[in-house]
PDB file of N, CA and C in Angstrom:
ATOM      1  N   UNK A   1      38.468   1.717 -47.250  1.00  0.00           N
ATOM      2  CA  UNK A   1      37.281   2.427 -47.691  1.00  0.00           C
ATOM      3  C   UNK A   1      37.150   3.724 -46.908  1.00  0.00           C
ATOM      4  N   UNK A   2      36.954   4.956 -47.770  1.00  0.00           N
ATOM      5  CA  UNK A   2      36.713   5.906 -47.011  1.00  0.00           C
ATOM      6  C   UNK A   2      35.385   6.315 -46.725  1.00  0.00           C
ATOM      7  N   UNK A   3      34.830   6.925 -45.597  1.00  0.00           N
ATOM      8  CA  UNK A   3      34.040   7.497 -45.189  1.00  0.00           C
ATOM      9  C   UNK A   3      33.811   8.355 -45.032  1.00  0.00           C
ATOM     10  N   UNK A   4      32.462   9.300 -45.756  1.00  0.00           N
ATOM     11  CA  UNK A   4      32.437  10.522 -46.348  1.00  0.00           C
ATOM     12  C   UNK A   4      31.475  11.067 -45.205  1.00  0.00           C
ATOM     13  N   UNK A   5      31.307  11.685 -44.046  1.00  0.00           N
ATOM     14  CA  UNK A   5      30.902  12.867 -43.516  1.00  0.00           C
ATOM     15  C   UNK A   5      29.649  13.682 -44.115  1.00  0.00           C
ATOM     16  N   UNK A   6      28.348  13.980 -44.268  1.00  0.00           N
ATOM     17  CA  UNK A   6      27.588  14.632 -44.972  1.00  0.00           C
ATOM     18  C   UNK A   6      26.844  15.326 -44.302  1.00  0.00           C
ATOM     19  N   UNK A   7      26.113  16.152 -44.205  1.00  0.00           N
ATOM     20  CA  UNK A   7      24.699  16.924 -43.511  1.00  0.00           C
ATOM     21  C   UNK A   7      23.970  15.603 -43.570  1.00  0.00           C
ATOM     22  N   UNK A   8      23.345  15.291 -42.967  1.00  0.00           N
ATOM     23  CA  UNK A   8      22.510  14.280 -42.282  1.00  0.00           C
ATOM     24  C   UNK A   8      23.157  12.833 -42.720  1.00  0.00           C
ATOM     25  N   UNK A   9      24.176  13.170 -42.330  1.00  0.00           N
ATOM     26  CA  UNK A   9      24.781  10.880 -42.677  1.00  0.00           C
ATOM     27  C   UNK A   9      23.959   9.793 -41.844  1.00  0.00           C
ATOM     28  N   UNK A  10      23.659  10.197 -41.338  1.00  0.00           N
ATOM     29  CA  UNK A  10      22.855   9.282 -39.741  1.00  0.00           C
ATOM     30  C   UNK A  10      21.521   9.003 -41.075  1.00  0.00           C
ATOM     31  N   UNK A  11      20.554   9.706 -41.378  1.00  0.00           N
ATOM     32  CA  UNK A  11      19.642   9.806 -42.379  1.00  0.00           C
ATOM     33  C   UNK A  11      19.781   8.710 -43.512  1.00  0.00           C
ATOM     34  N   UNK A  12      20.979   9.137 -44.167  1.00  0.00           N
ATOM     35  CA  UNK A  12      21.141   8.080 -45.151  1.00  0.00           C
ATOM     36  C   UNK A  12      21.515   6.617 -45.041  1.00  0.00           C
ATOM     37  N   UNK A  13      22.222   6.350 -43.921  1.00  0.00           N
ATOM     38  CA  UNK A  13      22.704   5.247 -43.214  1.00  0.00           C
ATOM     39  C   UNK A  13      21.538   4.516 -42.951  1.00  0.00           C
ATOM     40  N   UNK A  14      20.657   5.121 -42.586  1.00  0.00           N
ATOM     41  CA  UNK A  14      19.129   4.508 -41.951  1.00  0.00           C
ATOM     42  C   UNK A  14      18.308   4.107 -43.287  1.00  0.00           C
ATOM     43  N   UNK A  15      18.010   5.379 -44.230  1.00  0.00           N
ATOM     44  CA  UNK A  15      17.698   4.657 -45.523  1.00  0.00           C
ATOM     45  C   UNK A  15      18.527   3.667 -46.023  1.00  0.00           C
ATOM     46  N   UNK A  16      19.703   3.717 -45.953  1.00  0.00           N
ATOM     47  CA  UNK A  16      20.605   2.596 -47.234  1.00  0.00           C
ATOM     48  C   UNK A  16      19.857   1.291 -46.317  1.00  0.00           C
ATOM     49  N   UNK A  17      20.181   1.335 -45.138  1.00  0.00           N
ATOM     50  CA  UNK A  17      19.765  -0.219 -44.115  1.00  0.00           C
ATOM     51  C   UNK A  17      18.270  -0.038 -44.592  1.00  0.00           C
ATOM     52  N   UNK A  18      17.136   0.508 -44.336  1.00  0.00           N
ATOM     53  CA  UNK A  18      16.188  -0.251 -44.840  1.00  0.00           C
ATOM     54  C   UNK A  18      15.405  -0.336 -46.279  1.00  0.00           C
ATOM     55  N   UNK A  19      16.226   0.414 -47.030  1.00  0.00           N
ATOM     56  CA  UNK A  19      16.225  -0.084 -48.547  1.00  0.00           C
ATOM     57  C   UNK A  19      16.982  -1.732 -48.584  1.00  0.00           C
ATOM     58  N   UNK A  20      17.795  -1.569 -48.254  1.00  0.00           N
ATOM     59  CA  UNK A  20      18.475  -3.205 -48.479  1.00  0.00           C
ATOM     60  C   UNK A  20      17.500  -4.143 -47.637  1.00  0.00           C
ATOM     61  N   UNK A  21      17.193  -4.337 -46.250  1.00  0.00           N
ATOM     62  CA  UNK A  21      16.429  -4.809 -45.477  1.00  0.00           C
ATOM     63  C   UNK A  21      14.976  -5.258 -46.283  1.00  0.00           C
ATOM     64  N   UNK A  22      14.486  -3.920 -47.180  1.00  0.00           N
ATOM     65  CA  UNK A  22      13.118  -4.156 -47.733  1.00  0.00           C
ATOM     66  C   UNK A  22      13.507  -5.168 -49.184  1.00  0.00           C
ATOM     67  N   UNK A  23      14.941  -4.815 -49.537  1.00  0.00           N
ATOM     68  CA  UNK A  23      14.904  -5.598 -50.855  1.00  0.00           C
ATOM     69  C   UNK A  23      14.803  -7.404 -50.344  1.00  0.00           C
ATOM     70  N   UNK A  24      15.790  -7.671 -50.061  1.00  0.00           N
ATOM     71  CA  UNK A  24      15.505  -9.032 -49.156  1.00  0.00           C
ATOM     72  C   UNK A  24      14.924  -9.758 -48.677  1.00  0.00           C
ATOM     73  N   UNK A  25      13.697  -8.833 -47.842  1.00  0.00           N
ATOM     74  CA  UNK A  25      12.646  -9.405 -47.647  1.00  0.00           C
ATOM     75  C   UNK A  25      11.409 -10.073 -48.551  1.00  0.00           C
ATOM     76  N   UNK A  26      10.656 -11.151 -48.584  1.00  0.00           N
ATOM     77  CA  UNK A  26      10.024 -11.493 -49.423  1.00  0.00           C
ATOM     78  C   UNK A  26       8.816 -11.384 -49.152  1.00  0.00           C
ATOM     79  N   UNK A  27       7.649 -11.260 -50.661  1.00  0.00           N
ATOM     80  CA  UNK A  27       6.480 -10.484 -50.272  1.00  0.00           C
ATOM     81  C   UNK A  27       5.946 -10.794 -48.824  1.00  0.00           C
ATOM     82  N   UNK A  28       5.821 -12.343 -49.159  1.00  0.00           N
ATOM     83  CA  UNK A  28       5.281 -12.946 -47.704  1.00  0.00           C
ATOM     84  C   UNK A  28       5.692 -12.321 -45.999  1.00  0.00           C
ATOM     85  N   UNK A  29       6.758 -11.915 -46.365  1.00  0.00           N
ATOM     86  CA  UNK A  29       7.365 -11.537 -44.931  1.00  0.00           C
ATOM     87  C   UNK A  29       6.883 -10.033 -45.202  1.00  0.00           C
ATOM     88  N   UNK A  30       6.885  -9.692 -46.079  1.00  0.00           N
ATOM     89  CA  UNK A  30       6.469  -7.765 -45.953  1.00  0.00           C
ATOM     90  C   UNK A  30       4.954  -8.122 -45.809  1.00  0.00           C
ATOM     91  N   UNK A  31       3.978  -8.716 -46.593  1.00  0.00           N
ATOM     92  CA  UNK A  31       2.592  -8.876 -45.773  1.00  0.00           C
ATOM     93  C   UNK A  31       2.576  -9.164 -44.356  1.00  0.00           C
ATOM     94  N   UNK A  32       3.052 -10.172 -43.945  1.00  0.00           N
ATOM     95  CA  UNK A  32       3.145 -10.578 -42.220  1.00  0.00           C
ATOM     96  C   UNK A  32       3.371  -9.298 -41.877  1.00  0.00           C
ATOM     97  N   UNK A  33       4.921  -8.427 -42.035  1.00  0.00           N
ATOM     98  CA  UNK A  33       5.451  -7.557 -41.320  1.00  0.00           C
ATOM     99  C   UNK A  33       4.047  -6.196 -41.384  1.00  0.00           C
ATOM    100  N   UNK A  34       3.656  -5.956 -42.311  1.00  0.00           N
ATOM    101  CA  UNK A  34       2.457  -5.038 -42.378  1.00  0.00           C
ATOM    102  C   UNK A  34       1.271  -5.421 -41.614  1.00  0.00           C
ATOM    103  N   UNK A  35       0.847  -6.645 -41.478  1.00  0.00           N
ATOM    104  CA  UNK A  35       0.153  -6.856 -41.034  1.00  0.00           C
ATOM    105  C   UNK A  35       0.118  -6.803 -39.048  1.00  0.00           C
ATOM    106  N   UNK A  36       1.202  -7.179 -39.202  1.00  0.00           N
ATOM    107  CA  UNK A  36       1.829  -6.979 -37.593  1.00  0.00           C
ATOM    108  C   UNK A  36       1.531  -5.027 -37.324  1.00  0.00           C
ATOM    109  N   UNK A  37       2.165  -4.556 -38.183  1.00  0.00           N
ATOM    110  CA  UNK A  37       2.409  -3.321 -37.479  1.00  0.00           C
ATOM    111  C   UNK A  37       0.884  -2.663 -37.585  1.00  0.00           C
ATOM    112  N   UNK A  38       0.119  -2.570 -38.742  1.00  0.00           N
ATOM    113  CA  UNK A  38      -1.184  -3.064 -38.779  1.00  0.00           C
ATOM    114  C   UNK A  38      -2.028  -2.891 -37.441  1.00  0.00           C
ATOM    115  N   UNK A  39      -1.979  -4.050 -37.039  1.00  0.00           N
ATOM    116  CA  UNK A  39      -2.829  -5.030 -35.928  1.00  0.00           C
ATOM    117  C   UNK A  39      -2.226  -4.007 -34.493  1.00  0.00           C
ATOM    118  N   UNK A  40      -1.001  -4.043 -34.079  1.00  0.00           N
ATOM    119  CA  UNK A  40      -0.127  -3.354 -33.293  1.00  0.00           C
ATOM    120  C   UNK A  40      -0.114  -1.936 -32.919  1.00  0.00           C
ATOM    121  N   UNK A  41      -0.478  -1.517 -33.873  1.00  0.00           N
ATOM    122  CA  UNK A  41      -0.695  -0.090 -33.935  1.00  0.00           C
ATOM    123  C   UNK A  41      -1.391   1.018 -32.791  1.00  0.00           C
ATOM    124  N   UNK A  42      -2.676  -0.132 -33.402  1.00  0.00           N
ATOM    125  CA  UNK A  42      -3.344   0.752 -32.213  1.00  0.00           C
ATOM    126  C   UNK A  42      -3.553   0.209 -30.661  1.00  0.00           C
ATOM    127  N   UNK A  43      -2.945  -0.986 -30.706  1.00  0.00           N
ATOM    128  CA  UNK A  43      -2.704  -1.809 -28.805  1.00  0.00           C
ATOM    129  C   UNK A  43      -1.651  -0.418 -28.530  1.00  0.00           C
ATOM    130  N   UNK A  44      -0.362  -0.129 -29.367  1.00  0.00           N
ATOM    131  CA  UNK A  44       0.382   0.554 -29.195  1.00  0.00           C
ATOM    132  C   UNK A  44       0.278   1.761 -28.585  1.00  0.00           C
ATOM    133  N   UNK A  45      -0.620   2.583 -29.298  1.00  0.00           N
ATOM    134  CA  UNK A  45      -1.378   3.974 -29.016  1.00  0.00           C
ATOM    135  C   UNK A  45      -2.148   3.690 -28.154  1.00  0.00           C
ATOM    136  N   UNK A  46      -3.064   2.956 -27.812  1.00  0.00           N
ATOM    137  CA  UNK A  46      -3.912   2.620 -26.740  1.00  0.00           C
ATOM    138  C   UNK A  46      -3.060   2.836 -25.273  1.00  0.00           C
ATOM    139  N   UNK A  47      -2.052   1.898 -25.352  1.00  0.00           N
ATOM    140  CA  UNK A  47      -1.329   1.614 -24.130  1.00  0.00           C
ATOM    141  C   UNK A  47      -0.454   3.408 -23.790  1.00  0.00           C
ATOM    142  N   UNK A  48      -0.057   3.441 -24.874  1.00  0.00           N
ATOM    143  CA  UNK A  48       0.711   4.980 -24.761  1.00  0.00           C
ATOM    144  C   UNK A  48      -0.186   5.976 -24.139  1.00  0.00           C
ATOM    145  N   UNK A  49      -2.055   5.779 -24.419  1.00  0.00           N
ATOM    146  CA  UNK A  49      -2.716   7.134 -23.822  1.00  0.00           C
ATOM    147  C   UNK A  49      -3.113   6.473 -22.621  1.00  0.00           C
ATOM    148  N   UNK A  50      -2.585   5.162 -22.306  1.00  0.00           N
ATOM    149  CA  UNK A  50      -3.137   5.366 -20.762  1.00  0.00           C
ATOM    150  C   UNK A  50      -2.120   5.426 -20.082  1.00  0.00           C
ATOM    151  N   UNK A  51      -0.878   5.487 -20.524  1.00  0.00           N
ATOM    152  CA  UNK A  51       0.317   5.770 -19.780  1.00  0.00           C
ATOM    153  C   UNK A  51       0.265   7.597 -19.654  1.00  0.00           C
ATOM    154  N   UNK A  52       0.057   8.089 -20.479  1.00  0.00           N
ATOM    155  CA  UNK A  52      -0.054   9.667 -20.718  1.00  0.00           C
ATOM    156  C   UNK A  52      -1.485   9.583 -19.443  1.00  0.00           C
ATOM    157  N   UNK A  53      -2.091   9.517 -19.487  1.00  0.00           N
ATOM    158  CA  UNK A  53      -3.250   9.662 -18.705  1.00  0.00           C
ATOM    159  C   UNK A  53      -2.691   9.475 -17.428  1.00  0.00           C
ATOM    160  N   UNK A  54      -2.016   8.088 -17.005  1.00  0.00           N
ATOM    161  CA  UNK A  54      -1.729   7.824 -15.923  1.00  0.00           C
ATOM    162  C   UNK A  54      -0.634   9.110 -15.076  1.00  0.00           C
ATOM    163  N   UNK A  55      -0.044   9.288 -16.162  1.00  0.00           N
ATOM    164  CA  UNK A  55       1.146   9.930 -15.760  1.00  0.00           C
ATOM    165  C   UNK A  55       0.298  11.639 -15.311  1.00  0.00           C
ATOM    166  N   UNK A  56      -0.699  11.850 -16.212  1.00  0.00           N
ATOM    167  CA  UNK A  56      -1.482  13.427 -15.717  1.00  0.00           C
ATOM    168  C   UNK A  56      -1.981  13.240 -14.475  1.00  0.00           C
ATOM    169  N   UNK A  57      -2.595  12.286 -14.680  1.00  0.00           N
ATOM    170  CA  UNK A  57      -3.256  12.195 -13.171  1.00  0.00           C
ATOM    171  C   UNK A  57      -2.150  12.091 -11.960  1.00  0.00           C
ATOM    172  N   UNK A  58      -1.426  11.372 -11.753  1.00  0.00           N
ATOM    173  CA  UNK A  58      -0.197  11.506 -10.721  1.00  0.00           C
ATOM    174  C   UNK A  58       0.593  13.294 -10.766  1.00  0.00           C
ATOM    175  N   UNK A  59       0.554  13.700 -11.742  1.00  0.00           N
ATOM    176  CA  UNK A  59       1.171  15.179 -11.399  1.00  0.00           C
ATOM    177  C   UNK A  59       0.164  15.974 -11.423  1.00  0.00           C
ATOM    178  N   UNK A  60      -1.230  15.747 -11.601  1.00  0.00           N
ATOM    179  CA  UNK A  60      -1.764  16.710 -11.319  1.00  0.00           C
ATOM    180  C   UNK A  60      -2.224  16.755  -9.238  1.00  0.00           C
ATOM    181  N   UNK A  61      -2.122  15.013  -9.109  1.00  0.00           N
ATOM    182  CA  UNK A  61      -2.305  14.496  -8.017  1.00  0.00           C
ATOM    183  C   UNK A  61      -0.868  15.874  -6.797  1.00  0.00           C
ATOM    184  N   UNK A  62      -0.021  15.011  -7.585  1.00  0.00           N
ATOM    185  CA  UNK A  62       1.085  15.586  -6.845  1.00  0.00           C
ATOM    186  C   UNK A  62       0.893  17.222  -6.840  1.00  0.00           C
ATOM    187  N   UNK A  63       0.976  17.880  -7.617  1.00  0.00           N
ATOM    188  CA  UNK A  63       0.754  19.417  -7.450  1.00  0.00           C
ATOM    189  C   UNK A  63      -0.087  19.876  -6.407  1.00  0.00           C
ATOM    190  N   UNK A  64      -0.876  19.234  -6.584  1.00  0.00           N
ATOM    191  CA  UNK A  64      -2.337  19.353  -6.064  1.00  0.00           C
ATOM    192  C   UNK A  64      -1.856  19.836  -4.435  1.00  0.00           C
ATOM    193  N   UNK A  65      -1.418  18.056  -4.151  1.00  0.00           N
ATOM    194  CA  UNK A  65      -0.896  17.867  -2.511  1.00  0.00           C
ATOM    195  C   UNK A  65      -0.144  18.939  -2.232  1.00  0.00           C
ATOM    196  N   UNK A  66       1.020  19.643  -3.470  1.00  0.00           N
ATOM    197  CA  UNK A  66       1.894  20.342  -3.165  1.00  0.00           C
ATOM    198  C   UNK A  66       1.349  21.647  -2.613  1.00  0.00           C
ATOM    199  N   UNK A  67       0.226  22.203  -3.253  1.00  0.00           N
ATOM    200  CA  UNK A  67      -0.797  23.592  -3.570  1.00  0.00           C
ATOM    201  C   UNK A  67      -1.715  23.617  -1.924  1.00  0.00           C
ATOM    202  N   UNK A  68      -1.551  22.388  -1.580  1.00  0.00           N
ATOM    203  CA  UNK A  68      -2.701  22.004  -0.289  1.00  0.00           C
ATOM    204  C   UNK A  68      -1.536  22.256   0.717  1.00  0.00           C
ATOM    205  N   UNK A  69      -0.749  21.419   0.815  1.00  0.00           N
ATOM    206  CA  UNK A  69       0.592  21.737   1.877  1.00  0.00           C
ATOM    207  C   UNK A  69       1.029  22.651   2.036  1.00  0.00           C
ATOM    208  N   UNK A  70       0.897  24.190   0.851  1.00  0.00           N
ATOM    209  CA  UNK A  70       1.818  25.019   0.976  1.00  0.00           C
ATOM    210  C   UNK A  70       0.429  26.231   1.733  1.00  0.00           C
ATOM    211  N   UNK A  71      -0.427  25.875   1.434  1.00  0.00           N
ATOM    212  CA  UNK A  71      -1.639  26.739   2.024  1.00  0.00           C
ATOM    213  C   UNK A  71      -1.964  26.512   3.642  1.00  0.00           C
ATOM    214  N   UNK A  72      -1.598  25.479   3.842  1.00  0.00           N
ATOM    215  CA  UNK A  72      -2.026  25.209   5.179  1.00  0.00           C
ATOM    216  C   UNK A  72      -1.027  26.252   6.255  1.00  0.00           C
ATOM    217  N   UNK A  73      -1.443  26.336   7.249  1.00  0.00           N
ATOM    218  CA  UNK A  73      -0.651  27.727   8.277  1.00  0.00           C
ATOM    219  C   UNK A  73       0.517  26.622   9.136  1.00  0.00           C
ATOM    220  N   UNK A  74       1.533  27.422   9.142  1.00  0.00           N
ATOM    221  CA  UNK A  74       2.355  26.258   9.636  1.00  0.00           C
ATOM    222  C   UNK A  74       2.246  26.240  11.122  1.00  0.00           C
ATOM    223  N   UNK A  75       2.379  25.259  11.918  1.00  0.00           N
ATOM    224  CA  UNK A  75       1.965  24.776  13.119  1.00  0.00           C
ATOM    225  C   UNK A  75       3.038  24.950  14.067  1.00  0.00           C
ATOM    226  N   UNK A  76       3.422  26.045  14.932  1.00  0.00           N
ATOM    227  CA  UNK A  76       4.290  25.619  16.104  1.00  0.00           C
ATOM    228  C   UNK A  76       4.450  24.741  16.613  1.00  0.00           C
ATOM    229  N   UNK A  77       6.112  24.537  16.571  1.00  0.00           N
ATOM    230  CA  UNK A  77       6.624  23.211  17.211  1.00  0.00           C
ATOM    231  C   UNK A  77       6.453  23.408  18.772  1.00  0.00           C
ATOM    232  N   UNK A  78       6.140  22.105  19.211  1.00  0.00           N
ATOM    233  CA  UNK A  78       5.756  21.824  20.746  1.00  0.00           C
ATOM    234  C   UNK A  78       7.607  22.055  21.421  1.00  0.00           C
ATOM    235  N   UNK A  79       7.946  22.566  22.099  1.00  0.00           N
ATOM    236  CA  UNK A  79       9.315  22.174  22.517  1.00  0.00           C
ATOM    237  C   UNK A  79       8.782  21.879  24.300  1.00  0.00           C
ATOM    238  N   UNK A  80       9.539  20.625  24.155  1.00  0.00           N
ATOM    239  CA  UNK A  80       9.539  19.831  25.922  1.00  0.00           C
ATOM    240  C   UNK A  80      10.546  20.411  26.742  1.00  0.00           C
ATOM    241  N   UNK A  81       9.802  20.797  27.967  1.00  0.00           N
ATOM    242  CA  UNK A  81      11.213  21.577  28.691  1.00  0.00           C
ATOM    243  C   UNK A  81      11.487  21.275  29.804  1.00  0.00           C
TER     244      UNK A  81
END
């Protein structure tokens, strides 16, 4: 079998799999499966903006320290003699 090369093959490969995937499946399992992603959705997004949140706050944290450290006057070293 040959294999034909196209502007977006990756694209169609992904449709052909879930055209076949959706034919197969039976209503019952496409209600469940909707219903899952459904329900999921927004735990999903939820969890994603407090990871985004978490993650602002730590670099704004970090900058911050960076902006404070670089202002401060630097301190002569003590040398013991």
């Amino acid at each position: 079998m040959e294999k034909i090369i196209t502007k977006g093959g990756c694209d169609m490969n992904f449709l052909r799999y879930t055209t076949r995937m959706l034919q197969n499946t039976s209503p019952i399992g496409l209600l469940v499966g909707g219903t899952v992603l459904y329900l999921g959705l927004p735990l999903l997004r939820k969890g994603l903006r407090c990871v985004a949140v978490v993650t602002g706050r730590a670099l704004y944290s970090v900058t911050d320290e960076a902006r404070n450290i670089r202002n401060q006057p630097l301190q002569p070293e003590e040398v013991n003699s």
